[in-house]
C-alpha atoms as a PDB file:
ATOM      1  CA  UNK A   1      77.487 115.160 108.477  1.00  0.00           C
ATOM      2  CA  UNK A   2      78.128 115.353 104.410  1.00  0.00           C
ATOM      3  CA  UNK A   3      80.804 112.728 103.566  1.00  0.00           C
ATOM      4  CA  UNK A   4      83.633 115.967 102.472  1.00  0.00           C
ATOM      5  CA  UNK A   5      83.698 117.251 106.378  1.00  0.00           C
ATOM      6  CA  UNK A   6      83.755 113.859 107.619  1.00  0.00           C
ATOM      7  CA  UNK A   7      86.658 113.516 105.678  1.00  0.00           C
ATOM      8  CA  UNK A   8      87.999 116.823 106.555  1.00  0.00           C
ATOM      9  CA  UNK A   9      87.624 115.901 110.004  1.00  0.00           C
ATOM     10  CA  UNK A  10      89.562 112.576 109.999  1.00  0.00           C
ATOM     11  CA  UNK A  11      92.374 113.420 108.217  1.00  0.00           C
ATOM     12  CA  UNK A  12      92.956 116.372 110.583  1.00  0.00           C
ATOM     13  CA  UNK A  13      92.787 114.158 113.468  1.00  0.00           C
ATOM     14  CA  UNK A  14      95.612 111.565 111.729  1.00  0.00           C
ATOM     15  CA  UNK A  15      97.518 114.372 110.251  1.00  0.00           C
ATOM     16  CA  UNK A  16     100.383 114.169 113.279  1.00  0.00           C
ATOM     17  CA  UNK A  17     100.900 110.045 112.774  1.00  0.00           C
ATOM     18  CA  UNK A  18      99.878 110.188 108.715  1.00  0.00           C
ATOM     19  CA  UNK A  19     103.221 109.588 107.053  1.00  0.00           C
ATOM     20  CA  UNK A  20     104.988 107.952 109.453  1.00  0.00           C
ATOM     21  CA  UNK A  21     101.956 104.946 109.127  1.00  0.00           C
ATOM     22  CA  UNK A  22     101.449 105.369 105.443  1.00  0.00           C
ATOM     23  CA  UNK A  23     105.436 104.087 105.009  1.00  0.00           C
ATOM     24  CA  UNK A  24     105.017 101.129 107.431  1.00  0.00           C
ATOM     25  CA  UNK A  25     102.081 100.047 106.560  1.00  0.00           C
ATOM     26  CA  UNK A  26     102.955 100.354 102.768  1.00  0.00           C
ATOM     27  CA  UNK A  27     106.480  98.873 103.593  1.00  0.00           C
ATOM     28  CA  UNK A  28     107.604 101.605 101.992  1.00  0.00           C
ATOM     29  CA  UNK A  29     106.312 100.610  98.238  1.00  0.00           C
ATOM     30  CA  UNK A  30     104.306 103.800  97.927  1.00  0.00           C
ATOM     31  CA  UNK A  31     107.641 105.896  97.109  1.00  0.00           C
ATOM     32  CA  UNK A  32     108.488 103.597  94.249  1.00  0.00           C
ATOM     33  CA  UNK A  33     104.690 103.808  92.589  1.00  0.00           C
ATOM     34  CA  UNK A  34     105.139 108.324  93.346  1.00  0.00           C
ATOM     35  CA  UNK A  35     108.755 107.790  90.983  1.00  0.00           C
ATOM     36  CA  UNK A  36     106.218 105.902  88.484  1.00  0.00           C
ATOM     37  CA  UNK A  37     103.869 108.502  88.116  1.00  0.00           C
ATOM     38  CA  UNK A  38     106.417 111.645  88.556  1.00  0.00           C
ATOM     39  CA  UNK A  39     108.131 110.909  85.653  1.00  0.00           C
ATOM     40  CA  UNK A  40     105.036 110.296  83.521  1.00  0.00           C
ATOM     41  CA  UNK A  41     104.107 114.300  85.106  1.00  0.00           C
ATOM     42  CA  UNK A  42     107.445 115.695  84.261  1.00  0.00           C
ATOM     43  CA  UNK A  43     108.004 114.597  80.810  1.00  0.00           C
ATOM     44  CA  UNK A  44     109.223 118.059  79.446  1.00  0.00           C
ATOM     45  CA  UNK A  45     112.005 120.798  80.148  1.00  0.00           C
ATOM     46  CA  UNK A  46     109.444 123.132  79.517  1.00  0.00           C
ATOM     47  CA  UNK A  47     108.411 124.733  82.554  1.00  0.00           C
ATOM     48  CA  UNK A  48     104.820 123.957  83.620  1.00  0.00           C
ATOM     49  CA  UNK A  49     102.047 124.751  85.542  1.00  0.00           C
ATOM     50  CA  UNK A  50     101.338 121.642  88.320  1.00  0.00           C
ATOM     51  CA  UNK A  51      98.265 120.913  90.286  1.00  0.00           C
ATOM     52  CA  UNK A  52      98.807 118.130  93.304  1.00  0.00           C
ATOM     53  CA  UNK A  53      95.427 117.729  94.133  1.00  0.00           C
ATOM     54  CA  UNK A  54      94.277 115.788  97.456  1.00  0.00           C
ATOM     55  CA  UNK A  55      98.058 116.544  98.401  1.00  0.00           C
ATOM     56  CA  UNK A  56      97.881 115.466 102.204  1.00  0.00           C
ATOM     57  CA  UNK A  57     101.020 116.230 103.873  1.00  0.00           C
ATOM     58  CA  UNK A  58     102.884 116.833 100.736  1.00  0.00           C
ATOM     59  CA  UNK A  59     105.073 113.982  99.412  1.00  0.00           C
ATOM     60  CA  UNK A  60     103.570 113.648  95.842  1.00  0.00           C
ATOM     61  CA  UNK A  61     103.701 117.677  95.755  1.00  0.00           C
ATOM     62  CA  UNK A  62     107.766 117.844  97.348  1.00  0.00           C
ATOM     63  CA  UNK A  63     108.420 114.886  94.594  1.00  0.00           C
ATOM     64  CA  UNK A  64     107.072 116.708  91.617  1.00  0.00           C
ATOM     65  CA  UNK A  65     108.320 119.803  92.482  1.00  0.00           C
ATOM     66  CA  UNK A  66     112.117 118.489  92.993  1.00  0.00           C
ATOM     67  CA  UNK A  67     112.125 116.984  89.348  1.00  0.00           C
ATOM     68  CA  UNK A  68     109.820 119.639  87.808  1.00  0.00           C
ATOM     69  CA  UNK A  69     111.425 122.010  85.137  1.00  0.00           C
ATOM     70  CA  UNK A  70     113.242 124.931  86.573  1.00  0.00           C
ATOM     71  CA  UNK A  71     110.431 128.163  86.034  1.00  0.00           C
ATOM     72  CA  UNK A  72     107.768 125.291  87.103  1.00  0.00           C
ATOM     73  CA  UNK A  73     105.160 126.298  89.658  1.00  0.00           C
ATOM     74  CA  UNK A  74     103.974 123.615  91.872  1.00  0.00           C
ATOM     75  CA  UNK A  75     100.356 123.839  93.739  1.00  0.00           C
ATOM     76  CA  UNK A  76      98.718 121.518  96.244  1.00  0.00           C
ATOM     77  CA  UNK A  77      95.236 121.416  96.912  1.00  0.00           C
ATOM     78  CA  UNK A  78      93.781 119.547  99.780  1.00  0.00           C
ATOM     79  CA  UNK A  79      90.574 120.328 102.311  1.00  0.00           C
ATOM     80  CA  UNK A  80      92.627 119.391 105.348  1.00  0.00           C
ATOM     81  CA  UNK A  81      94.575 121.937 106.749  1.00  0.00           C
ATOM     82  CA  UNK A  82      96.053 119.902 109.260  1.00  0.00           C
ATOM     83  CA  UNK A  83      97.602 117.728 106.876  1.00  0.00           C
ATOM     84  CA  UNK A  84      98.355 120.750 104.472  1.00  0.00           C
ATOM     85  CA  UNK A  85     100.322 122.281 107.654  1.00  0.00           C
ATOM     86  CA  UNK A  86     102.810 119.410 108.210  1.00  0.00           C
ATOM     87  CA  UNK A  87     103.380 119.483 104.355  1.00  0.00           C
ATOM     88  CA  UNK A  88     104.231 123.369 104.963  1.00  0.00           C
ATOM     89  CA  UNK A  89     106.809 122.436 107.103  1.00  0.00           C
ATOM     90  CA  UNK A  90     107.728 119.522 104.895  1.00  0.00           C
ATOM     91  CA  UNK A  91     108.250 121.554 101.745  1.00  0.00           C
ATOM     92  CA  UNK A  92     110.298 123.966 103.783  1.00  0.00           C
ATOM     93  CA  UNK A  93     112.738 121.607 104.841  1.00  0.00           C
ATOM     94  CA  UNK A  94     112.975 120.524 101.475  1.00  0.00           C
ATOM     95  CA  UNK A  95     114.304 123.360  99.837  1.00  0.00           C
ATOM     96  CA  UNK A  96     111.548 123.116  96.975  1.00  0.00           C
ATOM     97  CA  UNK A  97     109.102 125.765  95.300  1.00  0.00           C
ATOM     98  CA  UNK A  98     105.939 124.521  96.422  1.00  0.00           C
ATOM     99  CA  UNK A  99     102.994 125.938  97.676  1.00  0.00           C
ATOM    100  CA  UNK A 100      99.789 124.517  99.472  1.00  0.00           C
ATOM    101  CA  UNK A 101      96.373 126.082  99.559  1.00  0.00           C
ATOM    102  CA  UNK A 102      92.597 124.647 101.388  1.00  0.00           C
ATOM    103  CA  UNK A 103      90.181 124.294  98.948  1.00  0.00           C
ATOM    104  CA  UNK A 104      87.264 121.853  97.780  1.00  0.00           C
ATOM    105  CA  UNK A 105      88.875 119.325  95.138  1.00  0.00           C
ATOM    106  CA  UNK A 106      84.945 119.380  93.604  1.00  0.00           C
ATOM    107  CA  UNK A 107      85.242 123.245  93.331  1.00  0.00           C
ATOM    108  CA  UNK A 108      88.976 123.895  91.889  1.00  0.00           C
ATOM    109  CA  UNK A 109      89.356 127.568  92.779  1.00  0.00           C
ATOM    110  CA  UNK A 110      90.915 128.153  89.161  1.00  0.00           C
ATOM    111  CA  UNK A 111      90.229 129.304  85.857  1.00  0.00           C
ATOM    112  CA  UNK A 112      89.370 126.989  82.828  1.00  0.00           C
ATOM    113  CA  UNK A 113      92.863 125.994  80.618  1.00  0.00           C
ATOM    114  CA  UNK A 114      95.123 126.745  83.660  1.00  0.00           C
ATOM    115  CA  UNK A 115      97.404 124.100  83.930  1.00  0.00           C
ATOM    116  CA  UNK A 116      99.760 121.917  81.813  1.00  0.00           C
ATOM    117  CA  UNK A 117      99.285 119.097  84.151  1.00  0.00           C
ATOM    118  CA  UNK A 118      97.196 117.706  87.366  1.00  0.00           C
ATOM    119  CA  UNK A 119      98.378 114.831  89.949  1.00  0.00           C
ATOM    120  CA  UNK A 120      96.316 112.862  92.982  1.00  0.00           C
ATOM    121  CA  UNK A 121      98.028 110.948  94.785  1.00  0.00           C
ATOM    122  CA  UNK A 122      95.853 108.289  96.690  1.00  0.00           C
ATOM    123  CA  UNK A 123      92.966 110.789  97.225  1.00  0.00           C
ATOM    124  CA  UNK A 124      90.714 110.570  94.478  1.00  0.00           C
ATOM    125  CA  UNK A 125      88.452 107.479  96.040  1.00  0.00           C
ATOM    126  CA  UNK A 126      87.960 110.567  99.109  1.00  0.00           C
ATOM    127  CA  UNK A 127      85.734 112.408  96.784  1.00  0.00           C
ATOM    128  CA  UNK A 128      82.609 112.642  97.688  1.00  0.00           C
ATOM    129  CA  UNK A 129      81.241 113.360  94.190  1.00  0.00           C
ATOM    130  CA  UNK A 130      83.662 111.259  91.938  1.00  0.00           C
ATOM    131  CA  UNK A 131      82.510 112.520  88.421  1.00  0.00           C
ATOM    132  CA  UNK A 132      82.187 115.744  89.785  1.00  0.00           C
ATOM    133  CA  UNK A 133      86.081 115.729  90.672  1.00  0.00           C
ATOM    134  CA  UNK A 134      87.009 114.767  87.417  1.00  0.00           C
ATOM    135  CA  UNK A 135      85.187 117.068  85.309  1.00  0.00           C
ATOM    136  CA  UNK A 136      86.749 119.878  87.446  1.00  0.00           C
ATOM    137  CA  UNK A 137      90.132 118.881  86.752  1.00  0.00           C
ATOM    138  CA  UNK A 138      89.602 118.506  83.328  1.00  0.00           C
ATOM    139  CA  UNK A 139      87.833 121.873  83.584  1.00  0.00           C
ATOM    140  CA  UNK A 140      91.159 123.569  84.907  1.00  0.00           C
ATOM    141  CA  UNK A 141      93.476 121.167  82.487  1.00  0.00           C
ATOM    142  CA  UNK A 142      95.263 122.599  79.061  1.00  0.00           C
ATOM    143  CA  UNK A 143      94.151 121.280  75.871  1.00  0.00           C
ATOM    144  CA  UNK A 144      96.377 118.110  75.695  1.00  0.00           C
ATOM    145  CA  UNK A 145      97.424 118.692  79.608  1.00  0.00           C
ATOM    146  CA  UNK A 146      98.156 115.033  81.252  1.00  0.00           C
ATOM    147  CA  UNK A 147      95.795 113.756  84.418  1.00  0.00           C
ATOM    148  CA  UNK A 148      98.107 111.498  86.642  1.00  0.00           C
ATOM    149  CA  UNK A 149      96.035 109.425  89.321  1.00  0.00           C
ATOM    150  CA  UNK A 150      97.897 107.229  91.511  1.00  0.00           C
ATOM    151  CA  UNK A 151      95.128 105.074  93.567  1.00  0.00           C
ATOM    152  CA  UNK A 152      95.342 101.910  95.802  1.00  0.00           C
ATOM    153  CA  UNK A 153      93.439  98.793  94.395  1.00  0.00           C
ATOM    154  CA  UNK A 154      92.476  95.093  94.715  1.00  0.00           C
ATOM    155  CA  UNK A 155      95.028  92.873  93.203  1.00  0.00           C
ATOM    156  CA  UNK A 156      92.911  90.776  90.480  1.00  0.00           C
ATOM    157  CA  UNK A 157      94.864  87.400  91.778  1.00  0.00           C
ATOM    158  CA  UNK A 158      92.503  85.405  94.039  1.00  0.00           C
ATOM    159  CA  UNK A 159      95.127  84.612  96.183  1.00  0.00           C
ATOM    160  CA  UNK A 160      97.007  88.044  96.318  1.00  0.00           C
ATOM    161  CA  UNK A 161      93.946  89.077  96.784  1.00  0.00           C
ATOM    162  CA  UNK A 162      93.178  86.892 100.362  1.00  0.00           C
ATOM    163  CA  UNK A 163      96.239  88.117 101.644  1.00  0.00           C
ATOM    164  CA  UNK A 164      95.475  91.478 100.454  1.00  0.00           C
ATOM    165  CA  UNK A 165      92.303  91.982 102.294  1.00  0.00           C
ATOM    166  CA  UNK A 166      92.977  89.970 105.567  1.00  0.00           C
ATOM    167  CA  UNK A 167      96.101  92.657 105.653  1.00  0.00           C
ATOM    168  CA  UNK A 168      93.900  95.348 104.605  1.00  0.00           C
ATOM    169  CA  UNK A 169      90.718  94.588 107.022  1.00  0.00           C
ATOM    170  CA  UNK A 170      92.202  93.318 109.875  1.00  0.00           C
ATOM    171  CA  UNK A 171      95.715  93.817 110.335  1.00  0.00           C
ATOM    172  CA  UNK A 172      95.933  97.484 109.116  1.00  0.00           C
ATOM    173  CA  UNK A 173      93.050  98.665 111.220  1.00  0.00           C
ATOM    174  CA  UNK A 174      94.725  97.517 114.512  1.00  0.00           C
ATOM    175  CA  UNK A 175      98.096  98.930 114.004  1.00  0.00           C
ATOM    176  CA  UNK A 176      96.785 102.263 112.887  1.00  0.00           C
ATOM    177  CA  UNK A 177      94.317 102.380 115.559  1.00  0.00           C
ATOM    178  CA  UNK A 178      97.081 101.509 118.165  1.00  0.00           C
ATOM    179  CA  UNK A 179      99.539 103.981 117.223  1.00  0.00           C
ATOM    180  CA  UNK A 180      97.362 106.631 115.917  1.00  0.00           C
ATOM    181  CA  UNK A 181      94.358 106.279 118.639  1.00  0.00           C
ATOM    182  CA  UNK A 182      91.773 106.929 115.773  1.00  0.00           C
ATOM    183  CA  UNK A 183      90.818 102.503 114.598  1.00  0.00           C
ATOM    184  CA  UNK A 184      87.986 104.094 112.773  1.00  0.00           C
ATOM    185  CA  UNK A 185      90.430 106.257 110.694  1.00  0.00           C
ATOM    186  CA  UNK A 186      92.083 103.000 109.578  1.00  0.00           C
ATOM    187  CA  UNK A 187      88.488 101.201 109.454  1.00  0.00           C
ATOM    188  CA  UNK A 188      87.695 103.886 106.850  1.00  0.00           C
ATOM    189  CA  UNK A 189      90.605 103.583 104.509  1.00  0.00           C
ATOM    190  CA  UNK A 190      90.399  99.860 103.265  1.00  0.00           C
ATOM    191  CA  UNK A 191      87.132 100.508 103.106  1.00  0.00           C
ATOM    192  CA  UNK A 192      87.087 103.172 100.841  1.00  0.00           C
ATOM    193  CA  UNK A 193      89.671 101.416  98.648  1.00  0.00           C
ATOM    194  CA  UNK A 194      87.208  98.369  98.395  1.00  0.00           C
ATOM    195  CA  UNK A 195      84.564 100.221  97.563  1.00  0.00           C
ATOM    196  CA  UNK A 196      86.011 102.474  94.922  1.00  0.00           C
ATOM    197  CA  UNK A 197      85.215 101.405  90.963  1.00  0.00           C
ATOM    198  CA  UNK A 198      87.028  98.483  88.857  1.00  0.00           C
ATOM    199  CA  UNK A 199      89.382 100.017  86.549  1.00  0.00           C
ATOM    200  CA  UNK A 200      87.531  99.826  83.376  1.00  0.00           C
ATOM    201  CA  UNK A 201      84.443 101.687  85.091  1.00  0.00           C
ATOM    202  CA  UNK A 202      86.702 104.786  86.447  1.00  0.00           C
ATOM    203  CA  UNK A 203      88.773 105.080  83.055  1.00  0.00           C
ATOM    204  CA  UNK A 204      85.004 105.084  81.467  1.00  0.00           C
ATOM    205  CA  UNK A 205      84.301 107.859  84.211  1.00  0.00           C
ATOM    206  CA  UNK A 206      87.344 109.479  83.208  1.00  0.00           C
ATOM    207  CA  UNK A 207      86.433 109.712  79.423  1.00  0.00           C
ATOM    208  CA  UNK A 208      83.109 110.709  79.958  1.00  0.00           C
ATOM    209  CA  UNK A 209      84.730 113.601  82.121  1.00  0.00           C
ATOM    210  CA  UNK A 210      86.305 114.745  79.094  1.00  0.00           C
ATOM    211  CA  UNK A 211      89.654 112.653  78.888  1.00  0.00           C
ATOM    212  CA  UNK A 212      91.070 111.010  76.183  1.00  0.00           C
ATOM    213  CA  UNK A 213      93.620 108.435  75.368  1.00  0.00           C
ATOM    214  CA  UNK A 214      92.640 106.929  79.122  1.00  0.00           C
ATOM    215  CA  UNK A 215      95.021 104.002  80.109  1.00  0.00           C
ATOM    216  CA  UNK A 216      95.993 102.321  83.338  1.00  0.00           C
ATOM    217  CA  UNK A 217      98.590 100.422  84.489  1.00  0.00           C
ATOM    218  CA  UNK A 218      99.132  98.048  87.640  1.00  0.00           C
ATOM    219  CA  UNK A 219     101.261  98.199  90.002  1.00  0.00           C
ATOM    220  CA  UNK A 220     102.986  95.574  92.608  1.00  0.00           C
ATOM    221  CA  UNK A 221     100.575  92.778  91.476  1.00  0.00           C
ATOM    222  CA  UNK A 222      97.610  95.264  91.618  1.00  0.00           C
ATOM    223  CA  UNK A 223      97.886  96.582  94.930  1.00  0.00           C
ATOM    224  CA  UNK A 224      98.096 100.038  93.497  1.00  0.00           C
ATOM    225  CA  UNK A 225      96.977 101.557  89.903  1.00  0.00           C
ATOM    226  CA  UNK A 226      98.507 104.649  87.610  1.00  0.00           C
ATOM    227  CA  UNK A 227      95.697 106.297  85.766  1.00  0.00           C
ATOM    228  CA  UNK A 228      96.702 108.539  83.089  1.00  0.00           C
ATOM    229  CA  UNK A 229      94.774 110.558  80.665  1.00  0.00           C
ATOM    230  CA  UNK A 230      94.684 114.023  78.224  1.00  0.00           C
ATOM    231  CA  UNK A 231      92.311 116.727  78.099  1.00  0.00           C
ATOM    232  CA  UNK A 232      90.927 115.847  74.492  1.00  0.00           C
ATOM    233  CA  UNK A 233      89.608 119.361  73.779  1.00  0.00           C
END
């Protein structure tokens, strides 16, 4: 099975028991680091043209559009529909101008120079092709449009670090296995968070993409990373 429907697949399956584990097994932190990054996505009152992509179940997405720019439009992009169809209801019951489409996050199904700026929250290190991600959303960016990546990381403290992965590896797996019935779903995250590129390799990635004026920024001792960067031409 290629690595995109495997992901597909077990996101759908977590999609009922997603945000409720996300906050208590983030303690909550991962709402401060989304009012980080919002703000450095809504930095105008001009009304603009926003891509959430890898939106899940829609918090990033509800955030930005609740502070973007009245005459904004607000799209999420994610290839789980099951996730995608709690954020419906979400987005709904928040009152917001949203809107949430499937679609490949390798395959943007938009035109070049489309919007003014482009968001993942915690979903980039899901791509199965990483460069090819990021040369698609510079594809779809504006000329000086702003690329806002939120990701999880490995704090750079040994001992932060200990804690961090005996948390992360051990801990994590068995409460999101117990309450969520899917361990390997919570097996698979850490995982993927260890695995994904030191921060000077993926802001290289993201120049070579075609972003400039790449910088990063840790956050809670490391534990999670803002990426930020401009479509150069």
């Amino acid at each position: 099975m290629a690595k995109k429907e495997g992901i597909r697949k077990l996101f759908d399956n977590i999609a009922p028991d997603y945000d409720r584990l996300n906050h208590l097994l983030s303690l909550n932190i991962d709402k401060g680091w989304r009012r980080k990054a919002v703000h450095e996505l809504v930095d105008t009152e001009a009304p603009l043209n926003i891509l959430d992509v890898a939106c899940g179940t829609g918090d990033f997405t509800i955030e930005i559009a609740q502070k973007a720019p009245q005459g904004s439009r607000v799209i999420g992009i994610d290839l789980s529909e099951g996730m995608m169809k709690i954020g419906r209801e979400k987005i709904a019951a928040a009152g917001v101008q949203a809107e949430m489409i499937q679609g490949d996050c390798e395959a943007l199904p938009y035109s070049e120079n489309t919007f003014d700026r482009i968001s993942v929250g915690f979903g980039v290190r899901n791509f199965e092709h990483l460069e090819l991600g990021l040369q698609e959303m510079c594809r779809v960016l504006k000329k000086d449009g702003k690329l806002v990546i939120l990701e999880l990381s490995v704090p750079s403290n040994p001992i932060i670090r200990w804690g961090y992965k005996l948390y992360f590896l051990k801990i994590l797996p068995t409460i999101g296995g117990w309450i969520s019935g899917d361990r390997g779903a919570y097996e698979y995250l850490p995982a993927s968070v260890l695995r994904f590129p030191a921060p000077e390799k993926f802001m290289q990635m993201m120049r070579e993409a075609g972003f400039g004026q790449v910088t990063h920024r840790a956050l809670t001792l490391g534990i999670c990373r803002m990426y930020i960067g401009e479509k150069r031409q």
